[in-house]
N, C-alpha and C. Protein backbone atom coordinates (compact mmCIF):
# COMPACT_ATOMS: atom_id res chain seq x y z
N UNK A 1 105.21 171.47 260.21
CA UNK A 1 106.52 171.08 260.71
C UNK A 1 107.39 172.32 260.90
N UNK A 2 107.93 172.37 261.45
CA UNK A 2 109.04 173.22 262.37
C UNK A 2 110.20 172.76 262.52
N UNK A 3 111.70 173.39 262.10
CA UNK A 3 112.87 172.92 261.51
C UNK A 3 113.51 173.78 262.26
N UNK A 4 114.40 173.61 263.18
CA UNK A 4 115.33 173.90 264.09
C UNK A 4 116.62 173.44 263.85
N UNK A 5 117.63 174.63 263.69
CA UNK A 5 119.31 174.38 263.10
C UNK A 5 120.25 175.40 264.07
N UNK A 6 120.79 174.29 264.92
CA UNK A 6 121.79 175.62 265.86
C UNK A 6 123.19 175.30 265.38
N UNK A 7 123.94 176.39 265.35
CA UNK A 7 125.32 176.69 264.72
C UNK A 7 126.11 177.37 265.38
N UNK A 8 127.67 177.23 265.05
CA UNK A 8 128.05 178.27 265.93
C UNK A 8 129.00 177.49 266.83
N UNK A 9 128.89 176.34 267.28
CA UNK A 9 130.15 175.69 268.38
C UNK A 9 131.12 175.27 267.47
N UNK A 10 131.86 174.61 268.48
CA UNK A 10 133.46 174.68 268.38
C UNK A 10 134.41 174.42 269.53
N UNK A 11 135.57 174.53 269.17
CA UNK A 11 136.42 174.21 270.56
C UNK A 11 137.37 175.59 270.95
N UNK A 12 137.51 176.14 272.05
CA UNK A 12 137.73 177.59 272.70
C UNK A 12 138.14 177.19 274.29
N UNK A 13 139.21 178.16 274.01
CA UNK A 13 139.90 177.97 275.39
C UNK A 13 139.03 178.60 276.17
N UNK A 14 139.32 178.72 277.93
CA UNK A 14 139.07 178.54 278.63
C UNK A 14 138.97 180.38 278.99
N UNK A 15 138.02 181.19 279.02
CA UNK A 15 138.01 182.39 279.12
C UNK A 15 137.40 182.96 277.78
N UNK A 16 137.11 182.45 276.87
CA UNK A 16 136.95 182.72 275.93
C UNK A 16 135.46 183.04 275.40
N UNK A 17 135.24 183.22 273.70
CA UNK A 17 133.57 183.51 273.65
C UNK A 17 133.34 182.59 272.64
N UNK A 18 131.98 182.39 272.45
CA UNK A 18 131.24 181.73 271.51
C UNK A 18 129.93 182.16 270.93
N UNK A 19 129.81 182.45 270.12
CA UNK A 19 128.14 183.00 269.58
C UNK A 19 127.22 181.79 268.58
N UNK A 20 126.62 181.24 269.22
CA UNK A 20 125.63 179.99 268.93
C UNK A 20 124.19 180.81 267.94
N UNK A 21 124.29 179.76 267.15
CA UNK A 21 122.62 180.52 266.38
C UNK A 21 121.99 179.91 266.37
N UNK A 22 120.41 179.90 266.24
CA UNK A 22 119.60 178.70 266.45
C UNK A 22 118.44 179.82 265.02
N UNK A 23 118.08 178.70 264.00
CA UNK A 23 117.58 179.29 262.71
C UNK A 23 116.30 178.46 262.80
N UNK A 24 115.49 179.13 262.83
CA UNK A 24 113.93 178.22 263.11
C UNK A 24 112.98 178.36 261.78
N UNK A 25 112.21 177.62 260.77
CA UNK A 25 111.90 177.53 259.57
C UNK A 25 110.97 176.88 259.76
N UNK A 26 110.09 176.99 258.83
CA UNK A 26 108.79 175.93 257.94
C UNK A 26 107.66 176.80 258.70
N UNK A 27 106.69 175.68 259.61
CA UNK A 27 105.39 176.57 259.73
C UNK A 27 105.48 176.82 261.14
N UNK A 28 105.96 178.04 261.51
CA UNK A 28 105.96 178.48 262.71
C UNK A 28 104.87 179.22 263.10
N UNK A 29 104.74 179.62 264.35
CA UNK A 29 103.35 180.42 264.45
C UNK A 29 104.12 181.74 264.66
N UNK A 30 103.15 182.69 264.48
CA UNK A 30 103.89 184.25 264.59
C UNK A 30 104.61 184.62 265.82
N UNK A 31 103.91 184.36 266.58
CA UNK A 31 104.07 184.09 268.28
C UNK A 31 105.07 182.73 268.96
N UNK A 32 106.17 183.16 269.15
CA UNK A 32 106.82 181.86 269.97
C UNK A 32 107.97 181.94 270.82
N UNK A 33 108.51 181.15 271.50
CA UNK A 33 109.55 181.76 272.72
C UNK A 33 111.25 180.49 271.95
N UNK A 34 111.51 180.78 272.44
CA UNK A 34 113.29 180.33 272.13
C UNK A 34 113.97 179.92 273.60
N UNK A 35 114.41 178.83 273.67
CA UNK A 35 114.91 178.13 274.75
C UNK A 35 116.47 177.60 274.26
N UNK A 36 117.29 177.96 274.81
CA UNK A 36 118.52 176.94 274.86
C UNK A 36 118.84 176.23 276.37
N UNK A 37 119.09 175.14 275.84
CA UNK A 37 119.84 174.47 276.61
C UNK A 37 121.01 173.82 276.02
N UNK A 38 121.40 172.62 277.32
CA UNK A 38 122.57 171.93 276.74
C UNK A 38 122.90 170.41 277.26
N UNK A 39 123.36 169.87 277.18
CA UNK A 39 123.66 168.43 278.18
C UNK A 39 125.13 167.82 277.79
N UNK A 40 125.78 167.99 279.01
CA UNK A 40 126.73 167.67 279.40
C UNK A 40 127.24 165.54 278.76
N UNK A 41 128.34 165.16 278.62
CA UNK A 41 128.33 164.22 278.66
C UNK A 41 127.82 163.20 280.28
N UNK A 42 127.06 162.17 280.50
CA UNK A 42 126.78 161.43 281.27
C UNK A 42 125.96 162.33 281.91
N UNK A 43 125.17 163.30 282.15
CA UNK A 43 123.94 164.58 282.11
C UNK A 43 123.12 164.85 281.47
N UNK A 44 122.14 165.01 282.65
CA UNK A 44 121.06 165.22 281.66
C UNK A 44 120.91 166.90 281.34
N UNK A 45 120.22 166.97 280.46
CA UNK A 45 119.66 167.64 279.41
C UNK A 45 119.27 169.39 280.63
N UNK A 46 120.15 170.33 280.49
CA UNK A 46 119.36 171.49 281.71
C UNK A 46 119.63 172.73 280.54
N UNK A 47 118.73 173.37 281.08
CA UNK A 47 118.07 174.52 280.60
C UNK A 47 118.79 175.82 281.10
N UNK A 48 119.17 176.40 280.08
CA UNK A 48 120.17 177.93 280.33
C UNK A 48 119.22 179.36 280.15
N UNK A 49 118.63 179.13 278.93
CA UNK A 49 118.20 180.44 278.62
C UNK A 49 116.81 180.48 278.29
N UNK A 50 116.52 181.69 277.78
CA UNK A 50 114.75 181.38 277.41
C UNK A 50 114.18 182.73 276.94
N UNK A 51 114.19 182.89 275.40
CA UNK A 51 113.99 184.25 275.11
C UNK A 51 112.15 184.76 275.02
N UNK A 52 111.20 185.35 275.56
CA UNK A 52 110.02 185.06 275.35
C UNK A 52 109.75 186.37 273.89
N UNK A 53 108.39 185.90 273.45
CA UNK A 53 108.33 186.10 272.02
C UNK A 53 108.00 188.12 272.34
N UNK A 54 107.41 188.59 273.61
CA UNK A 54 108.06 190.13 274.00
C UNK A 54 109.19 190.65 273.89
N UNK A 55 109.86 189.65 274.41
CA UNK A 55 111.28 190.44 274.33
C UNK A 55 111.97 189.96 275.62
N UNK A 56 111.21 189.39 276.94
CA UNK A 56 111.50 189.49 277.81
C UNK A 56 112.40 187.97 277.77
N UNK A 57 113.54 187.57 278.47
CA UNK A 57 114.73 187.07 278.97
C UNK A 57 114.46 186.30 280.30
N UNK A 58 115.11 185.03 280.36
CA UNK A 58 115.40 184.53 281.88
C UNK A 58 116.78 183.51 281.17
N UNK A 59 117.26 183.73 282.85
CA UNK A 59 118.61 183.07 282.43
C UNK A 59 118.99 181.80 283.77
N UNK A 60 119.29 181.06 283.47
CA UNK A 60 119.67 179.69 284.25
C UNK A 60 120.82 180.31 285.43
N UNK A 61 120.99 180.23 286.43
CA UNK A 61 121.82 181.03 287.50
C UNK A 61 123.66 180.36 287.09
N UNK A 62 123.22 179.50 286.48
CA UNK A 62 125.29 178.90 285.82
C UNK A 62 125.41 179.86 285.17
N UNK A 63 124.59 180.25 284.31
CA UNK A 63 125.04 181.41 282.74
C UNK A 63 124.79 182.38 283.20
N UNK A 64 123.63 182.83 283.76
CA UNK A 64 123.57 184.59 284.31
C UNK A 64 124.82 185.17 284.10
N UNK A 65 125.15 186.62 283.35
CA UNK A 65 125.78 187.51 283.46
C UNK A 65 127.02 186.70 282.74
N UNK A 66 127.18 185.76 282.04
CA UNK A 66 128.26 185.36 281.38
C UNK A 66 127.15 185.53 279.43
N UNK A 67 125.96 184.28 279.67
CA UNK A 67 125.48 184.43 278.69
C UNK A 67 124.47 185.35 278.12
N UNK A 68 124.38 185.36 276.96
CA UNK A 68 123.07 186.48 276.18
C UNK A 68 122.26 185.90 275.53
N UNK A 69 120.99 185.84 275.48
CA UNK A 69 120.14 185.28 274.64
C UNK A 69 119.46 186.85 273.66
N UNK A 70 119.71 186.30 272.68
CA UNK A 70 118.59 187.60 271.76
C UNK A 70 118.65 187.84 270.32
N UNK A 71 117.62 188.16 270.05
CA UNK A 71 117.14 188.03 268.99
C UNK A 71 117.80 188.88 267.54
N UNK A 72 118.06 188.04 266.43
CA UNK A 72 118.99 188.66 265.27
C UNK A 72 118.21 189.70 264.31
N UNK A 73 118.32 190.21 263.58
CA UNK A 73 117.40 191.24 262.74
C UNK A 73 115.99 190.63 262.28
N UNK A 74 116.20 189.35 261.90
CA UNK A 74 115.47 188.81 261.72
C UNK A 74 114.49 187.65 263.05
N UNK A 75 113.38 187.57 263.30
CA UNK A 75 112.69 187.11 263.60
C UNK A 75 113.14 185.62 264.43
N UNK A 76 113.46 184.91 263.01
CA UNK A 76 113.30 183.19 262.87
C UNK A 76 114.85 182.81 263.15
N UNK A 77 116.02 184.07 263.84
CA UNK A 77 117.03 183.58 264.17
C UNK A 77 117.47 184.03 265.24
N UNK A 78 117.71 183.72 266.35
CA UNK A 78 118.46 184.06 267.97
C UNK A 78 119.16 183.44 268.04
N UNK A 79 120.34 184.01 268.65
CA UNK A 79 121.80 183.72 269.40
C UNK A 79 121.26 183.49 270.59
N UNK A 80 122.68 182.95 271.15
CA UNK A 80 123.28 182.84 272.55
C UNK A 80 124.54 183.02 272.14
N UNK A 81 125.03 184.16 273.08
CA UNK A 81 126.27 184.62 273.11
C UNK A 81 127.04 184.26 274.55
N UNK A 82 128.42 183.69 274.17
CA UNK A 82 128.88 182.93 275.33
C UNK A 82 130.39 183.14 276.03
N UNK A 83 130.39 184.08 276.95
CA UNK A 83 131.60 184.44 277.07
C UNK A 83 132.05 184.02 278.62
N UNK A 84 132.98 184.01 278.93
CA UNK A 84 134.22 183.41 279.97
C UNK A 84 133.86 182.33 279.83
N UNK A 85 133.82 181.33 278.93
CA UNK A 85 133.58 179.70 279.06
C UNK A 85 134.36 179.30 279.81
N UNK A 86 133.64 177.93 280.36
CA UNK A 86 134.55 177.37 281.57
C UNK A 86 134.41 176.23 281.01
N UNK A 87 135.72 175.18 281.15
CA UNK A 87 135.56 174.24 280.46
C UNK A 87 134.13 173.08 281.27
N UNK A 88 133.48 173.84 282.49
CA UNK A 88 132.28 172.91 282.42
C UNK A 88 131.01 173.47 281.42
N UNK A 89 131.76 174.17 280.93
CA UNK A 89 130.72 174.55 279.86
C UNK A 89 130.63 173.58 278.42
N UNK A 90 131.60 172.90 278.56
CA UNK A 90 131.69 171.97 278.10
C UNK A 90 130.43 170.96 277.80
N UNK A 91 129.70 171.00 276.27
CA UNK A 91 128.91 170.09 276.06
C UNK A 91 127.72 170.21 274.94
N UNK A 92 126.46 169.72 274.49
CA UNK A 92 125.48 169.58 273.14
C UNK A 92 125.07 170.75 273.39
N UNK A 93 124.93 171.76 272.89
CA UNK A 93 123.88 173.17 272.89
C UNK A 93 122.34 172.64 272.28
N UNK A 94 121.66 173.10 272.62
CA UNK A 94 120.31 172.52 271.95
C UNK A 94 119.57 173.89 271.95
N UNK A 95 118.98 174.14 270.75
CA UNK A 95 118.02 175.47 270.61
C UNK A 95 116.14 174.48 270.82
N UNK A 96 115.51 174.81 271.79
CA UNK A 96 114.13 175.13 271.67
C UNK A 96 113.22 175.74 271.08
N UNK A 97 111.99 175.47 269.76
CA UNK A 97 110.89 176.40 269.32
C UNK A 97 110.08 175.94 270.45
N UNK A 98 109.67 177.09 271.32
CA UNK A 98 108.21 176.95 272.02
C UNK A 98 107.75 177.49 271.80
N UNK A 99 106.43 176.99 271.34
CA UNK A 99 104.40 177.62 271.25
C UNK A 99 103.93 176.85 271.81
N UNK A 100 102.82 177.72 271.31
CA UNK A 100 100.91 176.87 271.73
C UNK A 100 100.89 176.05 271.14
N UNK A 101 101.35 175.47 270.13
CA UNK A 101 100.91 174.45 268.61
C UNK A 101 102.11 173.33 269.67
N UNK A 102 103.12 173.44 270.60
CA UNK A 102 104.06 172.49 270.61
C UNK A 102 105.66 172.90 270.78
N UNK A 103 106.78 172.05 270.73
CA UNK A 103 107.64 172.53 269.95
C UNK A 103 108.64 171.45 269.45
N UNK A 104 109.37 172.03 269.08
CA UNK A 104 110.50 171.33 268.36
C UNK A 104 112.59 171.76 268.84
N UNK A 105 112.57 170.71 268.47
CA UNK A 105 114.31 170.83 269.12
C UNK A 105 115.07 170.76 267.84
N UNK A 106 116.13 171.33 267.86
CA UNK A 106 117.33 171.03 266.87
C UNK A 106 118.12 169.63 267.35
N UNK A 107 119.19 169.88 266.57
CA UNK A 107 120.14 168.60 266.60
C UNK A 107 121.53 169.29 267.63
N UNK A 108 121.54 170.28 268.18
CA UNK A 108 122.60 170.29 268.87
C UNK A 108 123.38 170.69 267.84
N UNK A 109 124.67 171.41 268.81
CA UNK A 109 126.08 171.82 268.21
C UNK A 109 126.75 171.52 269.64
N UNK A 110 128.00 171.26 269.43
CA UNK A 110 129.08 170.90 270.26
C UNK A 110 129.69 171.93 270.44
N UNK A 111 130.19 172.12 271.70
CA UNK A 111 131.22 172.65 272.13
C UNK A 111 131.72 172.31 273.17
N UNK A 112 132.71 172.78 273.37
CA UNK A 112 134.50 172.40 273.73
C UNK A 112 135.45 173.26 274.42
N UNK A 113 135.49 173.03 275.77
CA UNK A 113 136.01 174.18 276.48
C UNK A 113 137.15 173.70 276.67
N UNK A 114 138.60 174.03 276.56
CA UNK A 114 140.17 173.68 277.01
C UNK A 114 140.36 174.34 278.08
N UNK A 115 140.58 174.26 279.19
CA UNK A 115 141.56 174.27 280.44
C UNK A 115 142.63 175.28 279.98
């Protein structure tokens, strides 16, 4: 099992930043990639970021050049760093474990963009 915990939202005006964490635990494989997404109320579920277990980055063309995906000193924890929020940024953050074995999702964190 594989235990996914993202942290980090909140409510932030409109220009503002946010740094999201996503803490991944139990039996992971050595090898694995990191995905955030998010879903909007009455939306479905779309995909922002995507850290691969190299090092290498892709970014959803809404977030390009606003957001950061990358990796903390440790291994089993990556950010997304989130700056000029727009209040359609507005909505569930969700961290992704992807491997070969599968993966697993967290429970989301909220956030909250003001106008």
């Amino acid at each position: 099992q594989v235990q996914v915990v993202e942290s980090g939202g909140g409510l932030v005006q409109s220009g503002g930043s946010l740094k999201l964490s996503c803490e991944v635990s139990g039996r992971t494989l050595s090898a694995y990639d990191i995905g955030w997404y998010r879903q909007a109320p009455g939306k479905e579920r779309e995909y922002l970021a995507r850290l691969w277990d190299n090092g290498l980055t892709q970014y959803e063309d809404a977030v390009k050049g606003r957001f950061t995906i990358f990796r903390g000193t440790t291994k089993n924890v990556v950010y997304l760093q989130m700056n000029n929020l727009k209040p359609e940024d507005t909505a569930d953050y969700y961290c992704r474990y992807i491997s070969g074995r599968g993966d697993s999702w967290g429970r989301g964190t909220q956030v909250a963009v003001s106008a």
